[in-house]
Protein backbone atom coordinates (compact mmCIF):
# COMPACT_ATOMS: atom_id res chain seq x y z
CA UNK A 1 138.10 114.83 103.25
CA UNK A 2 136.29 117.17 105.23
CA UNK A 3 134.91 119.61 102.28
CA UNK A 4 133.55 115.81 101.26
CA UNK A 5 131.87 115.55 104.84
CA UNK A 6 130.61 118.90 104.66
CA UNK A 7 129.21 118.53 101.32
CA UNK A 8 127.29 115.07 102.54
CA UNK A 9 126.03 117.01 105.40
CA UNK A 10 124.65 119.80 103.65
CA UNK A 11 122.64 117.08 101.39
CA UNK A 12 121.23 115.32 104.51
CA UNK A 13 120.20 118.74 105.84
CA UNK A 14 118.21 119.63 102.86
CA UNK A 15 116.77 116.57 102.57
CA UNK A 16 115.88 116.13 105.85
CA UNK A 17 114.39 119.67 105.82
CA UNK A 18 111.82 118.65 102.79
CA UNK A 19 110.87 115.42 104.96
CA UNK A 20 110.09 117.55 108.21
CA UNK A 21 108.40 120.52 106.47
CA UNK A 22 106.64 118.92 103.98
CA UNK A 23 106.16 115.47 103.52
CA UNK A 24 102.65 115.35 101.78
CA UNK A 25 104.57 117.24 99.29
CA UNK A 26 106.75 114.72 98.68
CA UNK A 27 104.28 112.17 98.21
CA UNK A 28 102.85 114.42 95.65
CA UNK A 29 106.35 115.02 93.86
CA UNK A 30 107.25 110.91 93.71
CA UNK A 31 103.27 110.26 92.61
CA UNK A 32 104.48 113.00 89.97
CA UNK A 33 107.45 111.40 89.36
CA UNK A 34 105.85 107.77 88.91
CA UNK A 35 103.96 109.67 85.76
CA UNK A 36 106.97 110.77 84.09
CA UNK A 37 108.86 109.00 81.33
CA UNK A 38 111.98 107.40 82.08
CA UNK A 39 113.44 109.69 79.61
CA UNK A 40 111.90 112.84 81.07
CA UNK A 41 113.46 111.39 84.45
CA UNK A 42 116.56 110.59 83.24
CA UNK A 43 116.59 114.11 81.58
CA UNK A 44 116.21 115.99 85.01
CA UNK A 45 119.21 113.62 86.63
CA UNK A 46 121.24 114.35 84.00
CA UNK A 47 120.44 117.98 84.37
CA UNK A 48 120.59 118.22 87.88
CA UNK A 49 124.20 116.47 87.88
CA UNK A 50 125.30 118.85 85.02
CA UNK A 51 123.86 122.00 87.62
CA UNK A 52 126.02 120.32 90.28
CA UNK A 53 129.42 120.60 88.53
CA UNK A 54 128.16 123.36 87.87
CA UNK A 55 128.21 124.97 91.24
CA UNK A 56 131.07 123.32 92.50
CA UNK A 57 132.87 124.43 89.19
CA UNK A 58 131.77 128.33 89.88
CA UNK A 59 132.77 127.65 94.15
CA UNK A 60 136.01 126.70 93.30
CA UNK A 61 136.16 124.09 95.92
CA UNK A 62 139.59 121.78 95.36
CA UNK A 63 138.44 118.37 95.56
């Protein structure tokens, strides 16, 4: 449970990091993101999740 918590806190820091440093940017990246296919979005979830197994594959965290 608590590699779980410390995962979910390391998300909400780096998120919270791109909304404190640099939110025009991310009104540029979602305006960018309204332009894109749903394909082409659905393309960079799927491989962002695959990059994500990834890395907790290659940590060798036991869940």
């Amino acid at each position: 449970m608590s590699t779980i918590l410390f995962g979910i806190g390391l998300v909400l820091v780096i998120e919270g990091l791109v909304f404190a440093l640099a939110p025009s940017r991310l009104d540029d990246l979602v305006a960018m993101m309204a332009a894109m296919s749903r394909d082409q979005r659905r393309l960079i979830g799927i491989a962002a999740l695959a990059l994500g197994v990834l890395a907790v594959w290659v940590s060798g965290v036991r869940l």
